[in-house]
PDB file of N, CA and C in Angstrom:
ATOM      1  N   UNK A   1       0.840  -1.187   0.000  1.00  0.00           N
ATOM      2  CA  UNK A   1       0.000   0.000   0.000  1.00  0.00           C
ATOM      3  C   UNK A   1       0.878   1.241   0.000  1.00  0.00           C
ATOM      4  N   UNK A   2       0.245   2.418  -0.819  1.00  0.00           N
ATOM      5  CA  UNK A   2       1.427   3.611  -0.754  1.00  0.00           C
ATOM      6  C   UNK A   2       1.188   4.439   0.473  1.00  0.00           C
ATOM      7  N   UNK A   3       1.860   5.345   0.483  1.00  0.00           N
ATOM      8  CA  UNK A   3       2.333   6.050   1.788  1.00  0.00           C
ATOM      9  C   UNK A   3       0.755   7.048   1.358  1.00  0.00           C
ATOM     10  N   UNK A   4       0.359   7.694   2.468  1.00  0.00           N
ATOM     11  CA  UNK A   4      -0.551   9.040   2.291  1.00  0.00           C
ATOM     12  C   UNK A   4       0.440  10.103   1.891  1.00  0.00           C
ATOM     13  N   UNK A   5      -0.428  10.650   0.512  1.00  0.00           N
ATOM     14  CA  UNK A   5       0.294  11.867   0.064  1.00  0.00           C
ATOM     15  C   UNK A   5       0.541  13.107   1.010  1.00  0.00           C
ATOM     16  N   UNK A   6      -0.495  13.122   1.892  1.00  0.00           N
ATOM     17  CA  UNK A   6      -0.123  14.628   2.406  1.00  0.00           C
ATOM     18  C   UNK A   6      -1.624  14.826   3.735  1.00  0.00           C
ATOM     19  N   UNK A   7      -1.001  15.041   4.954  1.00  0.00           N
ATOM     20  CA  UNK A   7      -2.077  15.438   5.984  1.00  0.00           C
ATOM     21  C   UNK A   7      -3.358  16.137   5.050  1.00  0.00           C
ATOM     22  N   UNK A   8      -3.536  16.831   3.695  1.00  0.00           N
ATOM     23  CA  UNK A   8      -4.850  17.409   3.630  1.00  0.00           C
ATOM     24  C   UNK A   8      -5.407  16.097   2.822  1.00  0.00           C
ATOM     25  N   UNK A   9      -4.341  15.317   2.005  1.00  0.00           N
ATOM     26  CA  UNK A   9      -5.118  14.230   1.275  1.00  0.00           C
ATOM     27  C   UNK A   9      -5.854  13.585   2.076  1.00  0.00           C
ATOM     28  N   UNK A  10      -5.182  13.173   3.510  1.00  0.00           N
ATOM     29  CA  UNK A  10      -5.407  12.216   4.030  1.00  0.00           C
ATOM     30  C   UNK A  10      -6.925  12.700   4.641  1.00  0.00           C
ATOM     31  N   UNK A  11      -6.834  13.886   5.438  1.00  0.00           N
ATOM     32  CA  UNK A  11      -8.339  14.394   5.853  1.00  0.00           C
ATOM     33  C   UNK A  11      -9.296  14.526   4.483  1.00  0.00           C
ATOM     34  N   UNK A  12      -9.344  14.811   3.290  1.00  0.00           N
ATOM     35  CA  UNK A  12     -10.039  14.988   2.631  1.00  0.00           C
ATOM     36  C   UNK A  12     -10.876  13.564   1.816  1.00  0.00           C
ATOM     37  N   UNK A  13      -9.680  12.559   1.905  1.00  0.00           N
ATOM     38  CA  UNK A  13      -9.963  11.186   1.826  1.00  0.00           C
ATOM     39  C   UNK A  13     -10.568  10.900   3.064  1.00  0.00           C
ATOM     40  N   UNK A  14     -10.607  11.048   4.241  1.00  0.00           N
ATOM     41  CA  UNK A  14     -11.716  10.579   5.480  1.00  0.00           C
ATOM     42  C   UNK A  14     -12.859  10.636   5.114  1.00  0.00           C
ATOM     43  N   UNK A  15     -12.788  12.718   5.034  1.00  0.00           N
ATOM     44  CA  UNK A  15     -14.038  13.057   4.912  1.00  0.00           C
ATOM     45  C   UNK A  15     -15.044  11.975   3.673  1.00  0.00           C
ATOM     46  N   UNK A  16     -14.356  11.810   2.559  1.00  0.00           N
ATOM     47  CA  UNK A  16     -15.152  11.600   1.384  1.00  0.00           C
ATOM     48  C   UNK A  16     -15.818  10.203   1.997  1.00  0.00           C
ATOM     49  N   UNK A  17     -14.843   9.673   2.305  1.00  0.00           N
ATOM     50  CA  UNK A  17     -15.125   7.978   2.540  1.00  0.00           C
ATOM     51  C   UNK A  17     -16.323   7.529   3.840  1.00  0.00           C
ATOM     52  N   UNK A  18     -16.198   8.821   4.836  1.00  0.00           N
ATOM     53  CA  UNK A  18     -17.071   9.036   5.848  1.00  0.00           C
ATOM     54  C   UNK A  18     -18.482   9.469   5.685  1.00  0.00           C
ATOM     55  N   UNK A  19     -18.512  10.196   4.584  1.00  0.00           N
ATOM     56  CA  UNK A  19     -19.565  10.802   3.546  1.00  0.00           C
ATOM     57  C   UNK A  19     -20.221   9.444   3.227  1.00  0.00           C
ATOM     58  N   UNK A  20     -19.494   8.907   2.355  1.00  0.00           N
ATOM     59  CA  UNK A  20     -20.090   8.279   1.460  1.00  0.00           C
ATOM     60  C   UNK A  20     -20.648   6.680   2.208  1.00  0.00           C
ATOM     61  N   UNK A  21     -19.898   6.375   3.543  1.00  0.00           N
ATOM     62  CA  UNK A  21     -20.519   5.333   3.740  1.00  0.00           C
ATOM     63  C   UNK A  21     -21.652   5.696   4.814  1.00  0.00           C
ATOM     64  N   UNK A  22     -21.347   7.011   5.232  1.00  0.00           N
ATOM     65  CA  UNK A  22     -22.915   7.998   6.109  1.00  0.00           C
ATOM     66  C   UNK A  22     -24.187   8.479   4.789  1.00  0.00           C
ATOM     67  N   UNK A  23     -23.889   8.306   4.108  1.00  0.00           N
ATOM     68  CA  UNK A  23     -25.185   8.147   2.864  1.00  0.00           C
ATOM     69  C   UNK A  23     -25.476   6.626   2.424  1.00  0.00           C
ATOM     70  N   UNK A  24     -24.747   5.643   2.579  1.00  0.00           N
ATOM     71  CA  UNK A  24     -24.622   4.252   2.678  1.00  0.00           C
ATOM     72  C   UNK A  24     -24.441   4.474   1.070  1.00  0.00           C
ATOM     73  N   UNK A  25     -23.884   5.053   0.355  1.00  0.00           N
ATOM     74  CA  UNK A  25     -23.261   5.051  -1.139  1.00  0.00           C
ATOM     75  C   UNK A  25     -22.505   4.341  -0.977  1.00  0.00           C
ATOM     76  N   UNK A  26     -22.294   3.248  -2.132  1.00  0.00           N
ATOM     77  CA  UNK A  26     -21.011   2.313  -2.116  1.00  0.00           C
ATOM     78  C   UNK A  26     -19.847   3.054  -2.998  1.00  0.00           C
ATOM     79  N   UNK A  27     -18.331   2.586  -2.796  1.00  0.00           N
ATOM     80  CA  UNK A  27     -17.786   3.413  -3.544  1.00  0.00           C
ATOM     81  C   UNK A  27     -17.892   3.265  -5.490  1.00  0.00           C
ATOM     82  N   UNK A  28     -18.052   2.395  -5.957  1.00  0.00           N
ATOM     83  CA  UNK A  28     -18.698   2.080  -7.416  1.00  0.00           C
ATOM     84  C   UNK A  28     -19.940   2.883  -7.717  1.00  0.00           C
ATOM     85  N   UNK A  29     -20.976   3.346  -6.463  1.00  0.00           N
ATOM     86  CA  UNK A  29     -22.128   4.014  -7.036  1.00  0.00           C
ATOM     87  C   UNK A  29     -21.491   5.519  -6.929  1.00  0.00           C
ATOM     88  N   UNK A  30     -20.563   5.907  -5.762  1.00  0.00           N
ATOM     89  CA  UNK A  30     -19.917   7.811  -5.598  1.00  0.00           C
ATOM     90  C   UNK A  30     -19.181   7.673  -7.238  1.00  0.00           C
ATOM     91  N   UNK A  31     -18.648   6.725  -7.428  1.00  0.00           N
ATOM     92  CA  UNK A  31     -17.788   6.565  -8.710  1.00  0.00           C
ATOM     93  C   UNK A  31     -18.663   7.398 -10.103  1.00  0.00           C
ATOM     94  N   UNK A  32     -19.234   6.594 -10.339  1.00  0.00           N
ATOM     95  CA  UNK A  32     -20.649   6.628 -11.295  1.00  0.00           C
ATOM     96  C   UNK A  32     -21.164   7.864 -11.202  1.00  0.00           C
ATOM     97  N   UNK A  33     -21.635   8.471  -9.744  1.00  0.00           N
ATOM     98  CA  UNK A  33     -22.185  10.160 -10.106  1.00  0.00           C
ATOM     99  C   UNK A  33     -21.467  10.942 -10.041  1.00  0.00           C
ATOM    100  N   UNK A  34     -19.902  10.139  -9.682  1.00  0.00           N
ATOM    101  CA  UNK A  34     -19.117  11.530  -9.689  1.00  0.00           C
ATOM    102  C   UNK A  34     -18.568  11.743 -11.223  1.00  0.00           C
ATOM    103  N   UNK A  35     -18.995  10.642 -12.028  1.00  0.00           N
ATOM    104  CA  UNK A  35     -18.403  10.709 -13.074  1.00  0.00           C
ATOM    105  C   UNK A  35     -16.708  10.517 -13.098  1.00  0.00           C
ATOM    106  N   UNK A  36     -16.259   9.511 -12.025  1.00  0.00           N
ATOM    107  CA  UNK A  36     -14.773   9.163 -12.401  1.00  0.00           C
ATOM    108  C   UNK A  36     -14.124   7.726 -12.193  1.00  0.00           C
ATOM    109  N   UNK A  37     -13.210   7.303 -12.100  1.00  0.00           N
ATOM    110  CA  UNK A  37     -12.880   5.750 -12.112  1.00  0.00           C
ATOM    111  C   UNK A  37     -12.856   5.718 -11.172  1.00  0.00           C
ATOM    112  N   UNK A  38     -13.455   4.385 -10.258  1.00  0.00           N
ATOM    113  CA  UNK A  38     -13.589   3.800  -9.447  1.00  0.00           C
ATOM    114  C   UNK A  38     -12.217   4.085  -8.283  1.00  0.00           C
ATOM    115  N   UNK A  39     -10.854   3.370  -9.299  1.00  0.00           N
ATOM    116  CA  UNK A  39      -9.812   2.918  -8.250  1.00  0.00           C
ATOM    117  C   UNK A  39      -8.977   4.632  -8.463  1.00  0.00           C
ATOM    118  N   UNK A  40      -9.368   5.982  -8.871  1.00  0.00           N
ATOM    119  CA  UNK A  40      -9.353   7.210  -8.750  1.00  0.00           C
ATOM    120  C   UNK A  40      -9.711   7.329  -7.382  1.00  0.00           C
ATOM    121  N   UNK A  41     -10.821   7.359  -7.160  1.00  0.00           N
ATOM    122  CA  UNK A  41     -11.918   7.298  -5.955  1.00  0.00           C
ATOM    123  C   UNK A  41     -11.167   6.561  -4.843  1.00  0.00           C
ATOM    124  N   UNK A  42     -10.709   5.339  -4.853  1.00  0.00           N
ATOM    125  CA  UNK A  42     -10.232   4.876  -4.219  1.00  0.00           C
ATOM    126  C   UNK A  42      -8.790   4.983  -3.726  1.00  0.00           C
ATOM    127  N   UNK A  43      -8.093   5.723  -4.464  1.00  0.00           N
ATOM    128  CA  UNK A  43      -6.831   6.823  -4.210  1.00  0.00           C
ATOM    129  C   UNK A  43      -7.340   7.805  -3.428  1.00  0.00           C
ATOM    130  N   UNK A  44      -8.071   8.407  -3.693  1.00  0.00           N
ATOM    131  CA  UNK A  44      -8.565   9.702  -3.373  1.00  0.00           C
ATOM    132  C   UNK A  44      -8.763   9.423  -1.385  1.00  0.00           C
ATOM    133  N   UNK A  45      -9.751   8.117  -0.937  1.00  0.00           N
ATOM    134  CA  UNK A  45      -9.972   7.738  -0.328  1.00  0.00           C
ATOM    135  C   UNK A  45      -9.244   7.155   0.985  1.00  0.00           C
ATOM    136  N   UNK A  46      -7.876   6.889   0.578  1.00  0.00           N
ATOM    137  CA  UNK A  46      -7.049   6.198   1.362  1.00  0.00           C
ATOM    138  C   UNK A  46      -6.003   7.135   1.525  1.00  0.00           C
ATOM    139  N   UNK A  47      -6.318   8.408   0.621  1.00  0.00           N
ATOM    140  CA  UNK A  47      -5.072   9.482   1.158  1.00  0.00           C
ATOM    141  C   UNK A  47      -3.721   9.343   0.096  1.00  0.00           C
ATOM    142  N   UNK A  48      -3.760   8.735  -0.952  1.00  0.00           N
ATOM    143  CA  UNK A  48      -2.634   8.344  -1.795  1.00  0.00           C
ATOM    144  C   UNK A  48      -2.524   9.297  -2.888  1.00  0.00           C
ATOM    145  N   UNK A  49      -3.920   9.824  -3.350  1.00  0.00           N
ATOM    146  CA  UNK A  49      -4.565  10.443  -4.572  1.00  0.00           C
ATOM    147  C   UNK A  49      -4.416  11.984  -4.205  1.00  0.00           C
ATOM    148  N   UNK A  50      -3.966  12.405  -4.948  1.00  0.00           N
ATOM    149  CA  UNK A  50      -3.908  13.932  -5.330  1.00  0.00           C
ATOM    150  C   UNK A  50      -5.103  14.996  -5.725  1.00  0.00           C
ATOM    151  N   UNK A  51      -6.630  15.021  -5.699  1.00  0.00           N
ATOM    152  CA  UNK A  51      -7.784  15.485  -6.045  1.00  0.00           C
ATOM    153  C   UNK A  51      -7.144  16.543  -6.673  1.00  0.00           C
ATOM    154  N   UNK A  52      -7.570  17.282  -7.681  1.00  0.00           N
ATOM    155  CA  UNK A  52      -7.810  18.708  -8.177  1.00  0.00           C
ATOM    156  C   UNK A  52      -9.224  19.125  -8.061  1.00  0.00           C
ATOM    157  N   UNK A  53      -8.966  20.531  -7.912  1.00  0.00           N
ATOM    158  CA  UNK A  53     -10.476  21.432  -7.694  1.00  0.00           C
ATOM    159  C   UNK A  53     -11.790  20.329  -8.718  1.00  0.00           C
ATOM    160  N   UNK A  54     -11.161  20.419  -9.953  1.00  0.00           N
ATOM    161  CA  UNK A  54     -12.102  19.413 -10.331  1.00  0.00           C
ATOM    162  C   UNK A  54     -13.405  18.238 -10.344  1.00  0.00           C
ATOM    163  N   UNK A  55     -12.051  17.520  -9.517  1.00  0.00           N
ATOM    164  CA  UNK A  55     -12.716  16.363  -8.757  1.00  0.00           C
ATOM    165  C   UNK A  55     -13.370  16.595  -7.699  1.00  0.00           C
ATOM    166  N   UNK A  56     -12.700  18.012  -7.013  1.00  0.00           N
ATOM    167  CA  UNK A  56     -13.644  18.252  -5.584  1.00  0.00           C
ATOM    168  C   UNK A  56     -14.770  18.505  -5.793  1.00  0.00           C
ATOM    169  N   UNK A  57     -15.010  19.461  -6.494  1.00  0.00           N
ATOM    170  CA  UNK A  57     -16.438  19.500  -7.618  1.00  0.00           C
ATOM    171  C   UNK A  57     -16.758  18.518  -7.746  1.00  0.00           C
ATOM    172  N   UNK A  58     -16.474  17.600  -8.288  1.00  0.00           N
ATOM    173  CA  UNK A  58     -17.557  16.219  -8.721  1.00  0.00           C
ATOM    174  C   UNK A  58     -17.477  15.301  -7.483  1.00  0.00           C
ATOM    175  N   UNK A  59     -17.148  15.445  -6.446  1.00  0.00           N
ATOM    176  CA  UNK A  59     -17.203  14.756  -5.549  1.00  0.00           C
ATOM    177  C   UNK A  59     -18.219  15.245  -4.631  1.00  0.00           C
ATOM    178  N   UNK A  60     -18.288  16.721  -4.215  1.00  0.00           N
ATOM    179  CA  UNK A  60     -19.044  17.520  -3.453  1.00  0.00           C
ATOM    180  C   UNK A  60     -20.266  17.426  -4.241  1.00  0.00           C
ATOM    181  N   UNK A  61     -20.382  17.613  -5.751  1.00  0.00           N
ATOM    182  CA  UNK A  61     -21.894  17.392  -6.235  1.00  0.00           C
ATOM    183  C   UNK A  61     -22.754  16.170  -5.801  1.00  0.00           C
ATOM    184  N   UNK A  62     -21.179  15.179  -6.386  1.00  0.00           N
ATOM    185  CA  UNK A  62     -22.275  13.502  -5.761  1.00  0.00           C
ATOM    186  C   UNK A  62     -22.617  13.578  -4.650  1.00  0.00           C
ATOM    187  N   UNK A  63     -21.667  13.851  -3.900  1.00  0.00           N
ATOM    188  CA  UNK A  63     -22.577  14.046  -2.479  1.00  0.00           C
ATOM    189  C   UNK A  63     -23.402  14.581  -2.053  1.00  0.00           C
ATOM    190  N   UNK A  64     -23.821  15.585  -2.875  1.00  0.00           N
ATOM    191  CA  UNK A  64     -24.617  16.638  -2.589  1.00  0.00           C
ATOM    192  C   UNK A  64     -24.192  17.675  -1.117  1.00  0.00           C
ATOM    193  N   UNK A  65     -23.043  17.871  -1.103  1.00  0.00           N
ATOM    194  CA  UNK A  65     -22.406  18.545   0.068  1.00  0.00           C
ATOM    195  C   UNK A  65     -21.530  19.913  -0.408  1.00  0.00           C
ATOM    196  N   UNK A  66     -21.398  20.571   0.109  1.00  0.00           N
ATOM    197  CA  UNK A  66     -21.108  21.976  -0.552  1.00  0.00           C
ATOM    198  C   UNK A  66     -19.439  21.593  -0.285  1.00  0.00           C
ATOM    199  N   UNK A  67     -18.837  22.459  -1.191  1.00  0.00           N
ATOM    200  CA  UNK A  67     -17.171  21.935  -1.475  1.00  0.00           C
ATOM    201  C   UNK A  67     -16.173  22.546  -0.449  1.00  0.00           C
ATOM    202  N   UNK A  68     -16.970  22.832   0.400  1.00  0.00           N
ATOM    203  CA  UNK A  68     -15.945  23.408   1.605  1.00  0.00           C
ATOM    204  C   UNK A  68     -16.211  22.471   2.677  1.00  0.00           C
ATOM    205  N   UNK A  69     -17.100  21.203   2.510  1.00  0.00           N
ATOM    206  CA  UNK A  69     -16.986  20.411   3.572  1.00  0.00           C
ATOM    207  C   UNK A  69     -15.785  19.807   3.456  1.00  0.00           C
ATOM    208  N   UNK A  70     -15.495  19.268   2.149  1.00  0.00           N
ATOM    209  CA  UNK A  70     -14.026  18.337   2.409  1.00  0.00           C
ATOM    210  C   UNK A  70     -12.617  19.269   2.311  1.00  0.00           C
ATOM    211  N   UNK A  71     -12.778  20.611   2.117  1.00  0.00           N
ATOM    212  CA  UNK A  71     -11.780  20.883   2.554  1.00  0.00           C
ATOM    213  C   UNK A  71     -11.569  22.056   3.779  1.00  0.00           C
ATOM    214  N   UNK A  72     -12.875  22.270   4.239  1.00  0.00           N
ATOM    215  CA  UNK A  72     -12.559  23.019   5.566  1.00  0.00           C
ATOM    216  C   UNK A  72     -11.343  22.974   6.945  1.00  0.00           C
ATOM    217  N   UNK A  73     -11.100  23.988   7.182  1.00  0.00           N
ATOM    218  CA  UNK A  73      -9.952  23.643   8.282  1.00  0.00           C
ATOM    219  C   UNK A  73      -8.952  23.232   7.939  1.00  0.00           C
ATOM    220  N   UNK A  74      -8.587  23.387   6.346  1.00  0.00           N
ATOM    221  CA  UNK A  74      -7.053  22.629   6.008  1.00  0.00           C
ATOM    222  C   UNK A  74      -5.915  24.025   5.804  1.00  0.00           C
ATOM    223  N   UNK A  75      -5.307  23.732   5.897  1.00  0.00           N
ATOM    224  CA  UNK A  75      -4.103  24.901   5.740  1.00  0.00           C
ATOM    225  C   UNK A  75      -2.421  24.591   5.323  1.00  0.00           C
ATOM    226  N   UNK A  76      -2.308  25.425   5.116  1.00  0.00           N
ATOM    227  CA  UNK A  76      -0.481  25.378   4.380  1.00  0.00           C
ATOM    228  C   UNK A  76       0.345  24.122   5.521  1.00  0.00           C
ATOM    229  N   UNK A  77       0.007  23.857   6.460  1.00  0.00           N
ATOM    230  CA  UNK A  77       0.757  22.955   7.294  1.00  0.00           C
ATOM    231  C   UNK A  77       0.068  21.385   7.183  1.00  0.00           C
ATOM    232  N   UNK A  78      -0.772  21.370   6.018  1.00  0.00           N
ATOM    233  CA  UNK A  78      -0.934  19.588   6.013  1.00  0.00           C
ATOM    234  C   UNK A  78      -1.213  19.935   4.625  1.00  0.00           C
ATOM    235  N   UNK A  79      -0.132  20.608   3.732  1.00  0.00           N
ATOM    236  CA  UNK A  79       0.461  20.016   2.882  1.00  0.00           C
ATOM    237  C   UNK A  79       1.771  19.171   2.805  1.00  0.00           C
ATOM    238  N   UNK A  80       2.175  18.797   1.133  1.00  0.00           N
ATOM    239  CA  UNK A  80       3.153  17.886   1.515  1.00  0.00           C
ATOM    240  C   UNK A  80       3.950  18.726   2.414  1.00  0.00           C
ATOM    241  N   UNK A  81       5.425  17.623   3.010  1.00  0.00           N
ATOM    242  CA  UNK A  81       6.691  19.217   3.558  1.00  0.00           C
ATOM    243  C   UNK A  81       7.688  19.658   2.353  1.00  0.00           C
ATOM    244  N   UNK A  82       7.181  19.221   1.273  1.00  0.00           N
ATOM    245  CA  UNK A  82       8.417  19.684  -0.211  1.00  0.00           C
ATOM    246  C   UNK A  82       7.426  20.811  -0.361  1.00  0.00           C
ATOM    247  N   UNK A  83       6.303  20.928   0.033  1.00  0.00           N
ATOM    248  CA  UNK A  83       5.622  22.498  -0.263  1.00  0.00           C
ATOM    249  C   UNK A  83       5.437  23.628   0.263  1.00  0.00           C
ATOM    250  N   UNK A  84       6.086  24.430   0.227  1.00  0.00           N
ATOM    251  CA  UNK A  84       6.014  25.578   1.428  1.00  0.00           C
ATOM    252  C   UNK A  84       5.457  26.536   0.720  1.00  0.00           C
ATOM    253  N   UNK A  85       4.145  27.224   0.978  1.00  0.00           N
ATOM    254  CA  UNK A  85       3.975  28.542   0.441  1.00  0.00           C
ATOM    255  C   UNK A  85       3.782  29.515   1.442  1.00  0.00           C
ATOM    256  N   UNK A  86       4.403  30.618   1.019  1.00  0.00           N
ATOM    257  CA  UNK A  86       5.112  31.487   2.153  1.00  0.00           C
ATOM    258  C   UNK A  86       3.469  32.704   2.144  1.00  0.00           C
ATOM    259  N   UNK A  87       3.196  33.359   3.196  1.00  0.00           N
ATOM    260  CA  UNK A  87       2.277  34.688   3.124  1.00  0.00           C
ATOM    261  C   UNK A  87       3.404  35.410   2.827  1.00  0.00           C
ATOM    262  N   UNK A  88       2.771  37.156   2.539  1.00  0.00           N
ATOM    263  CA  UNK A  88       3.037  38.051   1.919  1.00  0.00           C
ATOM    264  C   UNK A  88       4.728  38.365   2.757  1.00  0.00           C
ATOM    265  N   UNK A  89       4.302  38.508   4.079  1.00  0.00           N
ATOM    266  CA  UNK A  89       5.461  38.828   5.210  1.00  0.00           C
ATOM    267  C   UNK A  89       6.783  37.983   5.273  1.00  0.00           C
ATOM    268  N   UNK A  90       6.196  36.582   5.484  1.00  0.00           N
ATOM    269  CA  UNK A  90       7.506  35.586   4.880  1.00  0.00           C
ATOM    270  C   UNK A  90       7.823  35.233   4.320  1.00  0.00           C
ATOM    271  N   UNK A  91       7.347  35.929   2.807  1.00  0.00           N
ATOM    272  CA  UNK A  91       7.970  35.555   1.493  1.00  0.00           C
ATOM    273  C   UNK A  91       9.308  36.837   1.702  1.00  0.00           C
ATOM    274  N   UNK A  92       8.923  37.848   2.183  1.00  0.00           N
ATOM    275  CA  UNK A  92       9.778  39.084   2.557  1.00  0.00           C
ATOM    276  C   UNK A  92      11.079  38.860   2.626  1.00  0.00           C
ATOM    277  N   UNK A  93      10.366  38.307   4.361  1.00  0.00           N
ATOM    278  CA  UNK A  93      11.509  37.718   4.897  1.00  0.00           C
ATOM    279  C   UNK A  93      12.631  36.979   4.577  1.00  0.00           C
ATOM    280  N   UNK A  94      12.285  35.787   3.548  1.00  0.00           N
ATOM    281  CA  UNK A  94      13.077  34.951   3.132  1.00  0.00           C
ATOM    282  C   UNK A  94      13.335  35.200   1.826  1.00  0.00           C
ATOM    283  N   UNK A  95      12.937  36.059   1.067  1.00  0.00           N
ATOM    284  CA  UNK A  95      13.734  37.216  -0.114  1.00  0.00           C
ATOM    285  C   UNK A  95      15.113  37.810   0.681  1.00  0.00           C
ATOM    286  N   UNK A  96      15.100  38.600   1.600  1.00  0.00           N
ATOM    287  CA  UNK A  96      15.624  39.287   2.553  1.00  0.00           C
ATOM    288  C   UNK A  96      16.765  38.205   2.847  1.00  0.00           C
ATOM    289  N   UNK A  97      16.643  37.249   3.635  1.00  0.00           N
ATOM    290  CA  UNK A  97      17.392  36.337   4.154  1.00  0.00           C
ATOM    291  C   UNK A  97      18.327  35.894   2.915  1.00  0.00           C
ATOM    292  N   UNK A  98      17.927  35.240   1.546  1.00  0.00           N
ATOM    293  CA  UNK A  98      18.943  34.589   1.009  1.00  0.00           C
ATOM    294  C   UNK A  98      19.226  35.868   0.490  1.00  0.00           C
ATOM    295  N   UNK A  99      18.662  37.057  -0.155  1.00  0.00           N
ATOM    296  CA  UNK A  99      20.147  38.094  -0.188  1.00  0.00           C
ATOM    297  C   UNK A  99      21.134  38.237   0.758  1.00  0.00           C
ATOM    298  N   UNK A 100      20.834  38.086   1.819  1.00  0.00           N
ATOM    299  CA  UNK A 100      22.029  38.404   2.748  1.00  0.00           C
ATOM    300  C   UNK A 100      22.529  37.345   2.536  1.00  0.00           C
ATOM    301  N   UNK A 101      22.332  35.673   2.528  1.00  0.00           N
ATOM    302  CA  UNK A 101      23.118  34.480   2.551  1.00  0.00           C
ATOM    303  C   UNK A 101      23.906  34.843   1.199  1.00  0.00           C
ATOM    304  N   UNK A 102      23.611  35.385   0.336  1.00  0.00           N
ATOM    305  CA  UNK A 102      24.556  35.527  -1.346  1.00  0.00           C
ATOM    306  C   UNK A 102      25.847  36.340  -1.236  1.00  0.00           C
TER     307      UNK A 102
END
């Protein structure tokens, strides 16, 4: 089994999978209205799968759940750690910093 891509995959794969077996949807029928492949879904699910806005869309439709349920409460710190995106102040900062390191 692969590793979970990233603390938001992994919550956003709960949520879906928590969804979908609290509507008693099987994952072959979320598949079908979400309009995507099954073992997609099933990436998505176990935290391995990468979603794009896209899919969140077609996932939040099948569910009929608005698209800020599966990703509410997520933030820059449960992405991967190869991803850092800095706010306005500590992008500054660390402009600032490697000029001085040069």
């Amino acid at each position: 089994m692969r590793a979970v891509r990233s603390r938001a995959s992994e919550i956003v794969g709960m949520r879906v999978r928590e969804l979908r077996d609290k509507g008693m949807i099987s994952r072959n029928k979320l598949a079908e209205r979400a309009d995507m492949d099954v073992s997609h879904l099933a990436r998505i699910e176990n935290g391995t799968g990468n979603p794009t806005l896209f899919v969140l869309i077609q996932l939040s439709t099948a569910l009929d759940i608005s698209l800020t349920t599966l990703v509410k409460g997520l933030s820059a710190a449960d992405l991967p750690q190869d991803i850092k995106p800095y706010s306005e102040a500590d992008f500054r900062r660390e402009l600032r910093r490697r000029d001085h390191d040069a």
